[in-house]
N, C-alpha and C. Protein backbone atom coordinates (compact mmCIF):
# COMPACT_ATOMS: atom_id res chain seq x y z
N UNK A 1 43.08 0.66 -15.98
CA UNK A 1 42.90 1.67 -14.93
C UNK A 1 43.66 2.93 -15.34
N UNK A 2 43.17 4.24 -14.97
CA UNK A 2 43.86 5.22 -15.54
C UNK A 2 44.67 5.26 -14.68
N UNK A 3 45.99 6.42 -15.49
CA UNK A 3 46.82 6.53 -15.00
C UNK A 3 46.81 7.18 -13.18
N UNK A 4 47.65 7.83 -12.53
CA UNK A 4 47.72 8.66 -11.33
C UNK A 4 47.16 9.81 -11.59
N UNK A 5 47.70 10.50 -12.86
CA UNK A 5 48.15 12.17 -12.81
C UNK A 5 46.43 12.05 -13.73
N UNK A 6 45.80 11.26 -14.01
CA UNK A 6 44.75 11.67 -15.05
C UNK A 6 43.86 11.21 -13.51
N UNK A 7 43.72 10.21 -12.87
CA UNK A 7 43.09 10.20 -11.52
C UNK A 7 42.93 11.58 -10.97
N UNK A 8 44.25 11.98 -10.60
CA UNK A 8 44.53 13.14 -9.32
C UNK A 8 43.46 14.18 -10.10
N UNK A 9 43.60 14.71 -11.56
CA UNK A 9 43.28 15.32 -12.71
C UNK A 9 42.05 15.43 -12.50
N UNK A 10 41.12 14.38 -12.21
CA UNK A 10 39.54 14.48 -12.16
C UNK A 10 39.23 14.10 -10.91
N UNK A 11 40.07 13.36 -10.02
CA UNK A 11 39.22 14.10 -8.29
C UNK A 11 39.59 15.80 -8.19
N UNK A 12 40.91 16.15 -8.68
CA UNK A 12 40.97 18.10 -8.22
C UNK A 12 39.69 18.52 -9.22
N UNK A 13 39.02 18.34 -10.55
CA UNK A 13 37.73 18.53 -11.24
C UNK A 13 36.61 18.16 -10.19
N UNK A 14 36.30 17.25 -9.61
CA UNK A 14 35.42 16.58 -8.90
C UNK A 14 35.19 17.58 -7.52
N UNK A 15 36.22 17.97 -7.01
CA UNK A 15 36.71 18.73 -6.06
C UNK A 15 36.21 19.80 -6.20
N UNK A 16 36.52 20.58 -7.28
CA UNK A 16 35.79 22.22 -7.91
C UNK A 16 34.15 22.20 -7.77
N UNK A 17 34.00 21.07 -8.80
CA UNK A 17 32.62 21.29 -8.93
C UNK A 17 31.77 21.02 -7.73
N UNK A 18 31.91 20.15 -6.61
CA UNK A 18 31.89 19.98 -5.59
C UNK A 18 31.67 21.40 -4.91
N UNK A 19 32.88 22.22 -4.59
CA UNK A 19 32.44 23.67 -4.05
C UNK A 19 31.98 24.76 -5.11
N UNK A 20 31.22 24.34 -6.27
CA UNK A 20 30.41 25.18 -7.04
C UNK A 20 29.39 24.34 -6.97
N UNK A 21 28.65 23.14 -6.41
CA UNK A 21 27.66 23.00 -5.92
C UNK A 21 27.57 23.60 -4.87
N UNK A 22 28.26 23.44 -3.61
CA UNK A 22 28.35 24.29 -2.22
C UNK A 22 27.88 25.43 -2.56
N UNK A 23 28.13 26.40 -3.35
CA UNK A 23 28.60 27.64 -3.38
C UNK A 23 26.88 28.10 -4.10
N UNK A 24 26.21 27.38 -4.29
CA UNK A 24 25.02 27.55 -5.49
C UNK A 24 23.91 26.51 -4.26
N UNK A 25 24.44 26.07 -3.01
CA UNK A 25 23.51 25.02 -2.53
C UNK A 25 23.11 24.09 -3.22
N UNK A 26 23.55 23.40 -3.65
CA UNK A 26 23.19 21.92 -4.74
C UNK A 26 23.84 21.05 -3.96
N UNK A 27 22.94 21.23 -2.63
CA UNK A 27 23.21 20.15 -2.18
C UNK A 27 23.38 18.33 -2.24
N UNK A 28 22.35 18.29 -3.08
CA UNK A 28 22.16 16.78 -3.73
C UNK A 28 23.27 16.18 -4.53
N UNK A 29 23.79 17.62 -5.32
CA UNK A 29 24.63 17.30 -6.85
C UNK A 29 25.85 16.94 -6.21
N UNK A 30 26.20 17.87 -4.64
CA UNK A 30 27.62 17.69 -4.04
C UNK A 30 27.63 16.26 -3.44
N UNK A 31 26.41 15.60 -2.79
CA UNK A 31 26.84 14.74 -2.04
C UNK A 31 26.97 13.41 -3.26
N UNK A 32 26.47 13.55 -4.34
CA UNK A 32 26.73 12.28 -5.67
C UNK A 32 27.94 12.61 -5.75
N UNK A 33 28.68 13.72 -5.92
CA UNK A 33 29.79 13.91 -6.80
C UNK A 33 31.03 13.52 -5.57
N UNK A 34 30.67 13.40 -4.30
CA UNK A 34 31.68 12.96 -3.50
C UNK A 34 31.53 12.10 -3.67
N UNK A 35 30.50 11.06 -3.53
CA UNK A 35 30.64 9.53 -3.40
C UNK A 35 31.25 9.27 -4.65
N UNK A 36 31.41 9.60 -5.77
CA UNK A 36 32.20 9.17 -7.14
C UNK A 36 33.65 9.78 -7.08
N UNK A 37 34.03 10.92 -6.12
CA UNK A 37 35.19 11.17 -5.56
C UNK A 37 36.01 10.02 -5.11
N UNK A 38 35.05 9.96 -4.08
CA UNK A 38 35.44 8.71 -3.08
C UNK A 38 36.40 7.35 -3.45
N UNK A 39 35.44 7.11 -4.96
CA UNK A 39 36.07 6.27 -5.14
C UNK A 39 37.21 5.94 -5.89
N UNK A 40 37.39 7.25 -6.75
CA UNK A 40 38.62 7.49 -7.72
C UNK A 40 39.58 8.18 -6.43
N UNK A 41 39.83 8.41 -5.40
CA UNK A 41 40.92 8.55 -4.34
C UNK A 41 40.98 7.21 -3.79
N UNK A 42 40.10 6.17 -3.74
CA UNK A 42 40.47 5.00 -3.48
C UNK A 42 41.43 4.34 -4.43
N UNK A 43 41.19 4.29 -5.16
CA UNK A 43 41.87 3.72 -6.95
C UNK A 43 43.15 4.98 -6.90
N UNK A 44 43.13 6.10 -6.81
CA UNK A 44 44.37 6.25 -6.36
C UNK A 44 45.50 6.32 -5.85
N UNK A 45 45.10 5.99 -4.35
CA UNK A 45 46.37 5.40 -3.21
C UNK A 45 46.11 4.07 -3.55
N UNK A 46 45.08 2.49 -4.41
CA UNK A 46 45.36 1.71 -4.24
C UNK A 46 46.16 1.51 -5.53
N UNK A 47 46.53 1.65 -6.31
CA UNK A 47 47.73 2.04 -6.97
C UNK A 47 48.86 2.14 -6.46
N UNK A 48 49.61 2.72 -6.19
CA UNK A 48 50.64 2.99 -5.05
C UNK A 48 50.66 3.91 -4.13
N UNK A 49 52.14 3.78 -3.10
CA UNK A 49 51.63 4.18 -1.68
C UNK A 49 52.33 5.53 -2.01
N UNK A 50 53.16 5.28 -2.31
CA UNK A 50 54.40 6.91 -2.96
C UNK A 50 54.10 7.98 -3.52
N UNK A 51 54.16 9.12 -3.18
CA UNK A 51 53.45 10.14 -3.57
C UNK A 51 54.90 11.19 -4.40
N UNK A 52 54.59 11.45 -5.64
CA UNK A 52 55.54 12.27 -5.64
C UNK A 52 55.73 13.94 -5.01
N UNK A 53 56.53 14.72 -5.46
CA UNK A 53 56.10 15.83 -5.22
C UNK A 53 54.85 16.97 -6.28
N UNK A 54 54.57 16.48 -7.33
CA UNK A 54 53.90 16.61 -7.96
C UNK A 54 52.39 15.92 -7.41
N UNK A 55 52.48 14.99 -6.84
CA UNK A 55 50.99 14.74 -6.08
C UNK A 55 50.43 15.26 -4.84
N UNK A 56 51.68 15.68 -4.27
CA UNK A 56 51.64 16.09 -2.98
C UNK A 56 50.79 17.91 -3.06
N UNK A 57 51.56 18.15 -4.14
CA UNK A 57 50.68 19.36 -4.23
C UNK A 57 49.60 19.67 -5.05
N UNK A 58 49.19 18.66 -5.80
CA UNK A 58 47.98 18.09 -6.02
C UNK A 58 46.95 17.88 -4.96
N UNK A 59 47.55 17.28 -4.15
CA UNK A 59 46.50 16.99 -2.27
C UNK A 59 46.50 18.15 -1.94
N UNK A 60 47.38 19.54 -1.89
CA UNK A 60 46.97 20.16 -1.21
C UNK A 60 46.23 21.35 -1.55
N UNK A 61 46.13 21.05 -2.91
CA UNK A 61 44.97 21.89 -4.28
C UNK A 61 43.64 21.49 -3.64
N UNK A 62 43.64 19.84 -3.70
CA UNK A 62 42.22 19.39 -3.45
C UNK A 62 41.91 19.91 -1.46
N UNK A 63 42.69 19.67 -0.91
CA UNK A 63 42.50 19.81 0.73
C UNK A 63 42.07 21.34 0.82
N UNK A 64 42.89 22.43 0.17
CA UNK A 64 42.15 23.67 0.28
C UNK A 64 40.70 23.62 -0.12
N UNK A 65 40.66 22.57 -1.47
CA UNK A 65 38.81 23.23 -1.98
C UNK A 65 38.19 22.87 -1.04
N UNK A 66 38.32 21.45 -0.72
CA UNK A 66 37.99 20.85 0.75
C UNK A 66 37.30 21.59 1.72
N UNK A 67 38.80 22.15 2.27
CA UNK A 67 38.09 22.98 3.38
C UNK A 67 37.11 24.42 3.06
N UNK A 68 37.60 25.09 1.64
CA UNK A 68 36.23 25.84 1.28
C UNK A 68 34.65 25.46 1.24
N UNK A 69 34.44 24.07 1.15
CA UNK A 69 33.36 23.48 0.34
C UNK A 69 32.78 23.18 2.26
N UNK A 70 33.48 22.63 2.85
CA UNK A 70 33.86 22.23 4.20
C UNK A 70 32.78 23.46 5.23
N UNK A 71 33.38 24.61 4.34
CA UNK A 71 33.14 26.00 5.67
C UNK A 71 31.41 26.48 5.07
N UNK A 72 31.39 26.41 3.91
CA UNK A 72 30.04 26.35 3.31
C UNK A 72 28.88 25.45 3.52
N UNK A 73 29.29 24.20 3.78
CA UNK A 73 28.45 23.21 4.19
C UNK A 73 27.85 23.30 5.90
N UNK A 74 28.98 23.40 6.35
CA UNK A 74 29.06 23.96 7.76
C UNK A 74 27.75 25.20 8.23
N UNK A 75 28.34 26.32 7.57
CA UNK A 75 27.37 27.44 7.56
C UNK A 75 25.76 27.44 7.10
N UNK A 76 25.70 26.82 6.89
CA UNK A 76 24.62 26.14 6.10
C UNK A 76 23.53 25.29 6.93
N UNK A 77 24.53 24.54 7.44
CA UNK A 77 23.96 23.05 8.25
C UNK A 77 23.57 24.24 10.03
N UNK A 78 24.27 25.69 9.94
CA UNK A 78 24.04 26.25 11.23
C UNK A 78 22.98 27.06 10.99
N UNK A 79 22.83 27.21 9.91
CA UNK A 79 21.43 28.08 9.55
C UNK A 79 20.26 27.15 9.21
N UNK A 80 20.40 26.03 8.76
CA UNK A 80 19.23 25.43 9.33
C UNK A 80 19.16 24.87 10.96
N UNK A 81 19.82 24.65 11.44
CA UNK A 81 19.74 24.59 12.48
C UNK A 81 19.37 25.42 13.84
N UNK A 82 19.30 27.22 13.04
CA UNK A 82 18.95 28.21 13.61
C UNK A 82 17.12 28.10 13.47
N UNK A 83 17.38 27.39 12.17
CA UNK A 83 15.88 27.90 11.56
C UNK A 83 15.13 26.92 12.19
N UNK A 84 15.48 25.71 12.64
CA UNK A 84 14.88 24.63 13.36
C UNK A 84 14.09 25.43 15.05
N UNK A 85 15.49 25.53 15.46
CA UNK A 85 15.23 25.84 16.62
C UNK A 85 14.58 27.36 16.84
N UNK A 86 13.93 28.34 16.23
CA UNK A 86 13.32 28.92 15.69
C UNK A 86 11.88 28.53 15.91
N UNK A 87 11.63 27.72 14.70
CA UNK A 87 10.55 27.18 15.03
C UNK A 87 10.33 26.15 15.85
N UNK A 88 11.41 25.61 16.92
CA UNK A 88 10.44 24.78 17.94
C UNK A 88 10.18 26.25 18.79
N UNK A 89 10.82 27.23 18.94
CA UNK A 89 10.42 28.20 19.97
C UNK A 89 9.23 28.89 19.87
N UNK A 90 9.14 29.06 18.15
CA UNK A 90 7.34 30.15 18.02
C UNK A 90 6.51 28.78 18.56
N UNK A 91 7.04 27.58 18.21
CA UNK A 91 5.17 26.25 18.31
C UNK A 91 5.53 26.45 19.91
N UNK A 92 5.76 26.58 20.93
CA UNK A 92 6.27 26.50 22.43
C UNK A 92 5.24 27.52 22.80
N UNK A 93 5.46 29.05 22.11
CA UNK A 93 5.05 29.94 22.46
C UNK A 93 3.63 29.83 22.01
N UNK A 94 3.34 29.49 20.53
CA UNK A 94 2.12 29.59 20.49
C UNK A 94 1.32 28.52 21.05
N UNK A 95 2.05 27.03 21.75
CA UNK A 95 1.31 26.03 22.22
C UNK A 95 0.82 26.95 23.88
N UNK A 96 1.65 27.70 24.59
CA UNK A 96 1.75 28.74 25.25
C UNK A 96 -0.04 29.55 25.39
N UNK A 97 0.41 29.69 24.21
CA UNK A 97 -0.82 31.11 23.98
C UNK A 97 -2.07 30.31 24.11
N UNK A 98 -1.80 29.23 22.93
CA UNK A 98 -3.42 28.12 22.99
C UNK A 98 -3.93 27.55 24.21
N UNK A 99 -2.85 27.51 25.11
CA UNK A 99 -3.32 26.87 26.72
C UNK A 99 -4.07 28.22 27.54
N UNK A 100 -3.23 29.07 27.59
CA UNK A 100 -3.78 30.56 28.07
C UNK A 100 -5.31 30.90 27.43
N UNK A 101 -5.44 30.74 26.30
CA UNK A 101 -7.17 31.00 25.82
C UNK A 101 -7.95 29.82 26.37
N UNK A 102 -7.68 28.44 26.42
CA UNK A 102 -8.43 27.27 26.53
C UNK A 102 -8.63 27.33 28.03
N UNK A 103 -7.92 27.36 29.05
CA UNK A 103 -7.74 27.70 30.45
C UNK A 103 -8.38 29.01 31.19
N UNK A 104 -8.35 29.85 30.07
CA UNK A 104 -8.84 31.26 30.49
C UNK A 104 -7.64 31.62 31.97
N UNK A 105 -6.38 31.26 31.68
CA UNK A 105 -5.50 31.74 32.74
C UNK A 105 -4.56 32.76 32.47
C-alpha cells in the first residue's frame, strides 16, 4: 500500500483535475475521477487516524479545490434547471395556444 504523503499526493492531483473537468464541463470525466478519489481517501484515514500537521494542510489544499469544483457544479446544475423549467413553461404556453385554435376560444 502506498505510503500517506504519496496517497495525500494523488487525491490533491485527483482533486485538480477534478475542478479542470468542472471548469471545461466534463462532467462524466469528474464524476469517474471522484469515485477513484473516494477510494484512495478511504485507504488513507484507513491507515491511520493521526494526522500530522503536514496533512492537515494537505486537507485543506484539497477542501478549497473542493469547494471551487463544488460552486461550479452547483452553477451548472442551476442553469439546467433554469433551462428545464423554461421549457416546461413555452410546452404550457404553447399546449395553451393549441387548445385556443382547437376550441376556437
Amino acid at each position: 500500500m502506498p505510503a500517506r504523503e504519496e496517497l495525500l499526493n494523488s487525491i490533491i492531483d485527483m482533486t485538480q483535475k477534478m475542478l479542470d473537468h468542472a471548469q471545461q464541463q466534463e462532467w462524466e470525466a469528474l464524476n469517474l475521477l471522484e469515485e477513484k478519489r473516494r477510494t484512495l481517501i478511504t485507504a488513507f484515514f484507513d491507515q491511520q487516524k493521526t494526522l500530522s500537521d503536514a496533512h492537515q494542510i494537505s486537507i485543506q489544499t484539497i477542501i478549497q479545490l473542493d469547494e471551487k469544483t463544488q460552486q461550479l457544479v452547483t452553477t451548472k446544475r442551476n442553469d439546467v434547471g433554469q433551462s428545464i423549467q423554461s421549457l416546461g413553461q413555452k410546452r404550457h404556453v404553447h399546449s395553451a395556444y393549441a387548445d385556443t385554435l382547437k376550441y376556437g376560444q
